[in-house]
N, C-alpha and C. Protein backbone atom coordinates (compact mmCIF):
# COMPACT_ATOMS: atom_id res chain seq x y z
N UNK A 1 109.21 239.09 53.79
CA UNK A 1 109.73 240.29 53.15
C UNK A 1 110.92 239.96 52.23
N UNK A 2 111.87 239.10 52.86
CA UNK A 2 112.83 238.89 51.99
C UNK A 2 112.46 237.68 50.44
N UNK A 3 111.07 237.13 50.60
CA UNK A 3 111.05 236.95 49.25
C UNK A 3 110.54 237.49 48.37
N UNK A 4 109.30 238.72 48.78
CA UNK A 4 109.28 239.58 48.08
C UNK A 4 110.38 240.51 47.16
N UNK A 5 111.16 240.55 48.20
CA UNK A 5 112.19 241.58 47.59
C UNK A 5 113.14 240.41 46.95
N UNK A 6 113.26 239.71 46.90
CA UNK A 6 113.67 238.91 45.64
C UNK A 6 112.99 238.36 44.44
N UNK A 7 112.02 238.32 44.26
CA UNK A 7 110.77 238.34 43.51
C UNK A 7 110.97 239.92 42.72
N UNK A 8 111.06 241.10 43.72
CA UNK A 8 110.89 241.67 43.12
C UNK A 8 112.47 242.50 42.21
N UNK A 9 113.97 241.79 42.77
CA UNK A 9 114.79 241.77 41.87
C UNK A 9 114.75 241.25 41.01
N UNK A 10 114.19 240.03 40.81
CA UNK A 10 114.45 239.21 39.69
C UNK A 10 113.67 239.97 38.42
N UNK A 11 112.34 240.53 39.17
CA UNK A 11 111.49 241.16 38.14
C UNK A 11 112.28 242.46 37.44
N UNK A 12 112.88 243.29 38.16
CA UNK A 12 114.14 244.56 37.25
C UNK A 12 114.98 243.82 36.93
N UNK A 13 115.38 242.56 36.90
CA UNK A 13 116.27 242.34 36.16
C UNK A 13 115.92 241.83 34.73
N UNK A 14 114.29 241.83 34.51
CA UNK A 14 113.35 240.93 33.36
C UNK A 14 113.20 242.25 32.68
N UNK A 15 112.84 243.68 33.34
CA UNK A 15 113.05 244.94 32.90
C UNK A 15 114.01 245.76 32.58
N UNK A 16 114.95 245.24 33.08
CA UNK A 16 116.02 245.69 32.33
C UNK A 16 116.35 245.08 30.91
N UNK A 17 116.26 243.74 30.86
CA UNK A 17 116.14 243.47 29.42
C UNK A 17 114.98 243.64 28.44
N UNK A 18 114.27 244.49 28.88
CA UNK A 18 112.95 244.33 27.96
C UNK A 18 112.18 245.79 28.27
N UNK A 19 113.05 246.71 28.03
CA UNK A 19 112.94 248.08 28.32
C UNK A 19 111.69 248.77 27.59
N UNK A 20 110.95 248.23 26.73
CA UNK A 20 110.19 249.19 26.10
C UNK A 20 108.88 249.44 26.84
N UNK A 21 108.36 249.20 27.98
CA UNK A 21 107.45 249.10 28.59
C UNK A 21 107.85 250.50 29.40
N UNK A 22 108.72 250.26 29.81
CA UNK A 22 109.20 251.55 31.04
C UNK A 22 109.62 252.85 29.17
N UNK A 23 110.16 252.67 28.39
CA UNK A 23 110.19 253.99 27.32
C UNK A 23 108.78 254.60 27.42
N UNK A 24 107.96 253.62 27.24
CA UNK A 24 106.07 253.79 27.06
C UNK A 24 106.01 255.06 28.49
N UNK A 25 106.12 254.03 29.27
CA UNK A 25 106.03 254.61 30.72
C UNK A 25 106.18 256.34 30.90
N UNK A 26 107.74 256.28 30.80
CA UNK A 26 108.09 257.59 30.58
C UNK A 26 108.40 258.51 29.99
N UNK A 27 108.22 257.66 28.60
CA UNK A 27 107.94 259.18 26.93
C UNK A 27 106.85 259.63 27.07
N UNK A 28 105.66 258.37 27.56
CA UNK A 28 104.40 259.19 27.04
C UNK A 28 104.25 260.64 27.48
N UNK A 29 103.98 260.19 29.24
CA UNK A 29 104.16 261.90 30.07
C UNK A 29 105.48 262.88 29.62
N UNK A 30 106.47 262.63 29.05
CA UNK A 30 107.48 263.76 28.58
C UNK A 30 106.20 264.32 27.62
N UNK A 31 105.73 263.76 26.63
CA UNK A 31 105.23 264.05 25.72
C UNK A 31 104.53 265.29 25.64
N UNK A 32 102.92 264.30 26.65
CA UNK A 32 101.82 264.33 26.55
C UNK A 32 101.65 265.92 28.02
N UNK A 33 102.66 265.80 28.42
CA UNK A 33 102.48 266.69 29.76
C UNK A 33 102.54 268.40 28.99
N UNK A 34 103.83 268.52 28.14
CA UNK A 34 103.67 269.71 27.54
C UNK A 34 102.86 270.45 26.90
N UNK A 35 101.77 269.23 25.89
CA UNK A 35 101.40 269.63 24.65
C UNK A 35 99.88 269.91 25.98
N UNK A 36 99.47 269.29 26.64
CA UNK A 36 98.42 269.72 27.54
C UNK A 36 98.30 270.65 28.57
N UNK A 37 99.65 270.64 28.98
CA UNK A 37 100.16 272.26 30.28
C UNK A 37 99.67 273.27 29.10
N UNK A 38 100.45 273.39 27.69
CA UNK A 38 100.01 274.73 27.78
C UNK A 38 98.05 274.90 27.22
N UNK A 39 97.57 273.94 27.06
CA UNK A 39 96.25 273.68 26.32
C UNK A 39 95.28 274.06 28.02
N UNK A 40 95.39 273.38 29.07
CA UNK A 40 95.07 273.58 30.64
C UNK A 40 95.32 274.68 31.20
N UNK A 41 96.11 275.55 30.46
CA UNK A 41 96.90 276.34 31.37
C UNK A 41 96.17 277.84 30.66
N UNK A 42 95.95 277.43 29.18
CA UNK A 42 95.02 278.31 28.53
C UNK A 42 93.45 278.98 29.21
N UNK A 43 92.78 277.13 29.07
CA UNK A 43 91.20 277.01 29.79
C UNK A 43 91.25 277.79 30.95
N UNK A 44 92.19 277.64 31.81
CA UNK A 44 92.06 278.21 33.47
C UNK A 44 92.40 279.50 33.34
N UNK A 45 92.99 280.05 32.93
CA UNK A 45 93.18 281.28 32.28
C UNK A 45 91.88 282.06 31.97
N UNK A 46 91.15 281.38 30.88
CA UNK A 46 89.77 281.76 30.63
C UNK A 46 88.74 281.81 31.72
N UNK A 47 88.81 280.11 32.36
CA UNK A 47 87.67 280.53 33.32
C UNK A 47 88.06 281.20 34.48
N UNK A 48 89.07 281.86 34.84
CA UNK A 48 89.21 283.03 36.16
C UNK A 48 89.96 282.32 36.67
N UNK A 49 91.52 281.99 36.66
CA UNK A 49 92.17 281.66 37.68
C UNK A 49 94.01 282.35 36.13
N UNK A 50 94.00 283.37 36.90
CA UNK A 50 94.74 284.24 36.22
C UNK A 50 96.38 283.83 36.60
N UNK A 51 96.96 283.34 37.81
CA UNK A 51 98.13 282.57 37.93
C UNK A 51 98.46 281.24 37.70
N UNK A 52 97.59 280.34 36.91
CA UNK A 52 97.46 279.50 36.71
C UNK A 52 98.06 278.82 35.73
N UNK A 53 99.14 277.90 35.30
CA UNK A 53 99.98 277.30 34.39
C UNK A 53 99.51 276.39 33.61
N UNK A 54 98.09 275.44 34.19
CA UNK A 54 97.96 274.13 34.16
C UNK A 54 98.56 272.88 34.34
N UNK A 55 99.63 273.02 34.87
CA UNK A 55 100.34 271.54 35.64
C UNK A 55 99.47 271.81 36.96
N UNK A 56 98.92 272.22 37.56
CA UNK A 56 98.01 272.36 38.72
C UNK A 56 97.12 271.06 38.19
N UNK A 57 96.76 270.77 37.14
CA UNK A 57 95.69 269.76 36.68
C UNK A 57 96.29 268.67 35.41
N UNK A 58 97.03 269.29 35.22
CA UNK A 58 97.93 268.44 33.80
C UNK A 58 98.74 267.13 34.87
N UNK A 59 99.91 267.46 35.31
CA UNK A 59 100.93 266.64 35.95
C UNK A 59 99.71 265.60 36.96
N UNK A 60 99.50 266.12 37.91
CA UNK A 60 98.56 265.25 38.97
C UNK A 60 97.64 264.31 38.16
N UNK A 61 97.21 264.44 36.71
CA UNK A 61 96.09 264.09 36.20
C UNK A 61 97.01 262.38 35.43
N UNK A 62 98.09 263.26 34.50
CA UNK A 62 98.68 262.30 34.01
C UNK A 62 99.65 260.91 35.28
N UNK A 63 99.58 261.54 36.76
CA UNK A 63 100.29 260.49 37.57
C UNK A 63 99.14 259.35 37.93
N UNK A 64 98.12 259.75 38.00
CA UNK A 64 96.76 258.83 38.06
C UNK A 64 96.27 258.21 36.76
N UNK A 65 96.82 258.94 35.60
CA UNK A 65 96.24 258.10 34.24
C UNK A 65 97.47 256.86 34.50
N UNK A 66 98.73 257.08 34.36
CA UNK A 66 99.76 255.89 34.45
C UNK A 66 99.90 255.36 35.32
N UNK A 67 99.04 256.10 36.84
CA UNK A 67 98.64 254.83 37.72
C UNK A 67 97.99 254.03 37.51
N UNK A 68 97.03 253.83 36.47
CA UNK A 68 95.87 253.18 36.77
C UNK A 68 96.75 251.85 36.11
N UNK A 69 98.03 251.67 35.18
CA UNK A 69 98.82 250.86 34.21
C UNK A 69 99.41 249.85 34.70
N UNK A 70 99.43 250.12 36.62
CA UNK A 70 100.57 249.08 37.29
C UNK A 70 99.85 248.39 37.55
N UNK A 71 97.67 248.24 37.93
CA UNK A 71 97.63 246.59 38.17
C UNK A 71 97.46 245.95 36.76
N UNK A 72 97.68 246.45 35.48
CA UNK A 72 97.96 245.56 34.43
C UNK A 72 99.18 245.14 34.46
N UNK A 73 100.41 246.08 35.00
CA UNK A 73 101.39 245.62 34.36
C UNK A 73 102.07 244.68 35.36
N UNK A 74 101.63 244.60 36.85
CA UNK A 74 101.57 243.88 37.65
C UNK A 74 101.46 242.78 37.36
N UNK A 75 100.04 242.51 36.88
CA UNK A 75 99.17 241.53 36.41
C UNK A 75 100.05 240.46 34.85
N UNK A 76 100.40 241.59 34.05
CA UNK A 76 100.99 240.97 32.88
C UNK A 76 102.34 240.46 33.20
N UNK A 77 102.89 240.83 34.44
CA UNK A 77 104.13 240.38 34.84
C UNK A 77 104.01 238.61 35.90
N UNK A 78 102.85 238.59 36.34
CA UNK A 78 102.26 237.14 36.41
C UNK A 78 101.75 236.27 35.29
N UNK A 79 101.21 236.86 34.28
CA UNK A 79 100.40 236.32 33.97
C UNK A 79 102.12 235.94 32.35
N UNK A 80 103.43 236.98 32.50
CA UNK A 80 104.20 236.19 31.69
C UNK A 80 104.76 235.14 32.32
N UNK A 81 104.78 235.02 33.87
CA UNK A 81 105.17 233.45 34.64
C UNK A 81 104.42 232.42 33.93
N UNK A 82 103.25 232.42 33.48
CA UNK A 82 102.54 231.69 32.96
C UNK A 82 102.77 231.12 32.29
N UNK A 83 103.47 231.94 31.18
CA UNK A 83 103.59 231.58 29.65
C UNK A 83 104.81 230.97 29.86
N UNK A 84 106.12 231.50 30.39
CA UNK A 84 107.05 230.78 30.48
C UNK A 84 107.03 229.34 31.75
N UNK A 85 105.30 229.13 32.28
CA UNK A 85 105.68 227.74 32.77
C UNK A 85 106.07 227.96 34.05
N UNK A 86 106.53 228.86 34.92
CA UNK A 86 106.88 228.79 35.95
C UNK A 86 106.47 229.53 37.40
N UNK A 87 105.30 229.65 36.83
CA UNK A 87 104.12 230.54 37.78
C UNK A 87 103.82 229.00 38.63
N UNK A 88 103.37 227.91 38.50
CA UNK A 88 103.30 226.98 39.39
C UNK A 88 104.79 226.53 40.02
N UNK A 89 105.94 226.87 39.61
CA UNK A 89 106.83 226.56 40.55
C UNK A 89 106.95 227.32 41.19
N UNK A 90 106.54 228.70 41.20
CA UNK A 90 106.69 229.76 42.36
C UNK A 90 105.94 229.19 43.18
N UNK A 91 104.05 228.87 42.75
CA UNK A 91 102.90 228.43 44.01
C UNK A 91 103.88 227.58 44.76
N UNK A 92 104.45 226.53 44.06
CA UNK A 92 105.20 225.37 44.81
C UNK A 92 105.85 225.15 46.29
N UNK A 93 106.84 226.90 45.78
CA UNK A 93 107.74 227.27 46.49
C UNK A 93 106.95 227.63 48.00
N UNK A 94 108.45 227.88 48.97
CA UNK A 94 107.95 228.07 50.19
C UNK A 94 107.35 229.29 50.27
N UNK A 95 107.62 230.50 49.38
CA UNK A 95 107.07 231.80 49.46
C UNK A 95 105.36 232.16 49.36
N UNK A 96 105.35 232.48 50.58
CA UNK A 96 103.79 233.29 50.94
C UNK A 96 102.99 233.67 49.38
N UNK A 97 101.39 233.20 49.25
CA UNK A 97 101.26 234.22 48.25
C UNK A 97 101.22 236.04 48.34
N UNK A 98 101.12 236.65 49.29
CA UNK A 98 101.25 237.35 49.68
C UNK A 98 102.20 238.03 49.12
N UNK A 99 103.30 237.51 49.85
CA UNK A 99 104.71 237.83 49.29
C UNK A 99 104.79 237.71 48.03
N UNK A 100 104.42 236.44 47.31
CA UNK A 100 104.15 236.57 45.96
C UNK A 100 104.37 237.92 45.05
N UNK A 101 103.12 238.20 45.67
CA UNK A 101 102.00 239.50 44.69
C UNK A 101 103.14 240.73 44.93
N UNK A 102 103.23 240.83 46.45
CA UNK A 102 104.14 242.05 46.90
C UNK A 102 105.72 241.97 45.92
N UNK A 103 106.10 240.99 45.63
CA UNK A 103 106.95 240.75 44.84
C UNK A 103 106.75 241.30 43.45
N UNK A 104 105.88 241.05 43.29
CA UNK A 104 105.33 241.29 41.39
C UNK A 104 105.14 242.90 41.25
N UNK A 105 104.30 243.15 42.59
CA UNK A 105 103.99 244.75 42.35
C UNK A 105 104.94 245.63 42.62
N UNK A 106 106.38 245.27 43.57
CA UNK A 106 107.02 246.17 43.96
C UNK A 106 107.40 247.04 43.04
N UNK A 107 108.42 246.59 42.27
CA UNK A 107 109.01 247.27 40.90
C UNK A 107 107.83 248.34 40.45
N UNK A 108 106.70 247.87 40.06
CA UNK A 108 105.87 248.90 38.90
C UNK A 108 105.35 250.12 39.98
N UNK A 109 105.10 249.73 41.47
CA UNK A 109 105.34 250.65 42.32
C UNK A 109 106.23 252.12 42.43
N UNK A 110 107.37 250.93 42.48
CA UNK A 110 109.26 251.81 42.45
C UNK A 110 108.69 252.36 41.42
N UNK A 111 108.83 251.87 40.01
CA UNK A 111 108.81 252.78 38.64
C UNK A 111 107.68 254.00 38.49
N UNK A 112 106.53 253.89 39.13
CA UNK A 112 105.48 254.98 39.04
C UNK A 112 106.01 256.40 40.08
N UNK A 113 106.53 255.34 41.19
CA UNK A 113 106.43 256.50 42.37
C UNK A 113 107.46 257.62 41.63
N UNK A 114 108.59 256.42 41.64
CA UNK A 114 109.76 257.21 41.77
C UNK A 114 110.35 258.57 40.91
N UNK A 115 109.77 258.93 39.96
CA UNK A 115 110.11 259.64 38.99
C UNK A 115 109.06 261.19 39.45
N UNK A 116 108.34 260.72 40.08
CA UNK A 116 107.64 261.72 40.88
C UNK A 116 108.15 262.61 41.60
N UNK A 117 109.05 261.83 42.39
CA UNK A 117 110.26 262.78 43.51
C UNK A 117 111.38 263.04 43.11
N UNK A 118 112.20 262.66 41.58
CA UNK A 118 113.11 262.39 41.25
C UNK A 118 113.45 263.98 40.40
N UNK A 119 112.72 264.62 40.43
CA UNK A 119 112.68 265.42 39.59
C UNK A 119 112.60 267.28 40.33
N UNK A 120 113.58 267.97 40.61
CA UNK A 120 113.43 269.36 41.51
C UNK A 120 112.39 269.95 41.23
N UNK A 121 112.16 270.63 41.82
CA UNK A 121 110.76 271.37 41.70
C UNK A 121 111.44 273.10 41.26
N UNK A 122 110.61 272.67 39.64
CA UNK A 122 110.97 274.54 39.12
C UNK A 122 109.80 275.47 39.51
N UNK A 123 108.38 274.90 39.51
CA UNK A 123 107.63 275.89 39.28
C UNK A 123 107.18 275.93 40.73
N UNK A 124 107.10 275.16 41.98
CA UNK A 124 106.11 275.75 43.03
C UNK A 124 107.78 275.96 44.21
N UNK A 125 107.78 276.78 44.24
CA UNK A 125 108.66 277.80 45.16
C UNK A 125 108.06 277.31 46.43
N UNK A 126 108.86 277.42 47.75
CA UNK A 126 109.13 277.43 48.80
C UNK A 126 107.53 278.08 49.40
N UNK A 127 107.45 279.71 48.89
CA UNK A 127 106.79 280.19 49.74
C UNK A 127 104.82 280.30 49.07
N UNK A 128 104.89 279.46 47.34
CA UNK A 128 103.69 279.47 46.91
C UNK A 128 102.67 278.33 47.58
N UNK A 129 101.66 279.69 47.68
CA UNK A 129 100.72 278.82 48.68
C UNK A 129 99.58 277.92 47.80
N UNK A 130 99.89 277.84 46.19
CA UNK A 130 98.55 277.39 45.91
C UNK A 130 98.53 275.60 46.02
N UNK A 131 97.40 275.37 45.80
CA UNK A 131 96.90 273.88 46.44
C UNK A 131 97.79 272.66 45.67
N UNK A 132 98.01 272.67 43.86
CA UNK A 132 99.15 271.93 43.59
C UNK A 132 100.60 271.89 44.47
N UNK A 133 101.05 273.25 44.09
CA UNK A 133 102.14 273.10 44.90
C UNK A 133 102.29 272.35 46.27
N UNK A 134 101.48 272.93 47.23
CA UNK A 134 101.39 271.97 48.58
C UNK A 134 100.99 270.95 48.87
N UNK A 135 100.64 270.27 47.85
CA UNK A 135 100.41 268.67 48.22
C UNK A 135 101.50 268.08 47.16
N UNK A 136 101.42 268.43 45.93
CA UNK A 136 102.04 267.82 44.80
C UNK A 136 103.61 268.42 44.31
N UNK A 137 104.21 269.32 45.36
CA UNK A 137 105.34 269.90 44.70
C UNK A 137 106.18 269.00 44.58
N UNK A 138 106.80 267.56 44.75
CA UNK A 138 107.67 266.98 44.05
C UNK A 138 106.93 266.67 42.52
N UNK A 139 105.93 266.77 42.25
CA UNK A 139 105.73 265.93 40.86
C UNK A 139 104.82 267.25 40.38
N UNK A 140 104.65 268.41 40.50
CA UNK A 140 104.73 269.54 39.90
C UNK A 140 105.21 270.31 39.07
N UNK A 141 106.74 269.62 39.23
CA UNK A 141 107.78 270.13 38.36
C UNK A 141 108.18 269.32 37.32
N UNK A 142 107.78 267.97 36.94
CA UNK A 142 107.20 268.09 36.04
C UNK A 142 107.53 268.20 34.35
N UNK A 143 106.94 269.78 34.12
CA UNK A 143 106.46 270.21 33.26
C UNK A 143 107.57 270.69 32.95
């Protein structure tokens, strides 16, 4: 565990200098979440669901499209050990591959999850019972 989690400091500290991956990350959904809530929020409207906003299908939709980004970016975060030459001194090392990988993926993990919960919840209230809200109300709000 503890070389994972050094593996996976070293890796925010490669992201912190090289920020445009995480801008990508989290402009796109600023973006892309609005201009489709109200376009989703229209359709459901039409086909019979009259309280309906569309972050019910917008937000949840876009956390699975930029999920699908972390085993590339996972992947591209090994595969730059490569280029800089030092992906065989890691094999070298005493660290598990295991640990390895868990190392590489932690971060893009942290970065997907976290912005999910990071954010209060405006639109699903305490006492709304519909199905976004109760599974998805930290990343509901969103929008």
């Amino acid at each position: 565990m503890r070389t994972a989690l050094a593996v996976a400091r070293v890796q925010f500290r490669i992201l912190r200098h090289d920020p445009w991956f995480l801008l990508i990350m989290f402009g796109m959904p600023v973006v892309v979440i609005p201009v489709f809530h109200r376009v989703v929020g229209l359709w459901l409207e039409d086909a019979g669901y009259p309280g309906a906003d569309g972050s019910e299908i917008v937000v949840p939709g876009q956390m699975v499209l930029f999920g699908f980004f972390l085993g590339g970016s996972a992947g591209f975060s090994i595969f730059r050990e490569h280029g800089w030459r030092t992906w065989d001194r890691l094999r070298a090392s005493a660290a598990a591959p295991a640990a390895l990988l868990a190392g590489f993926a932690l971060p893009w993990i942290i970065i997907h999850v976290l912005p999910s919960y990071s954010w209060p919840p405006r639109r699903c209230a305490p006492h709304n019972s519909s199905m976004a809200c109760r599974t998805l109300a930290p990343c509901c709000s969103a929008v």
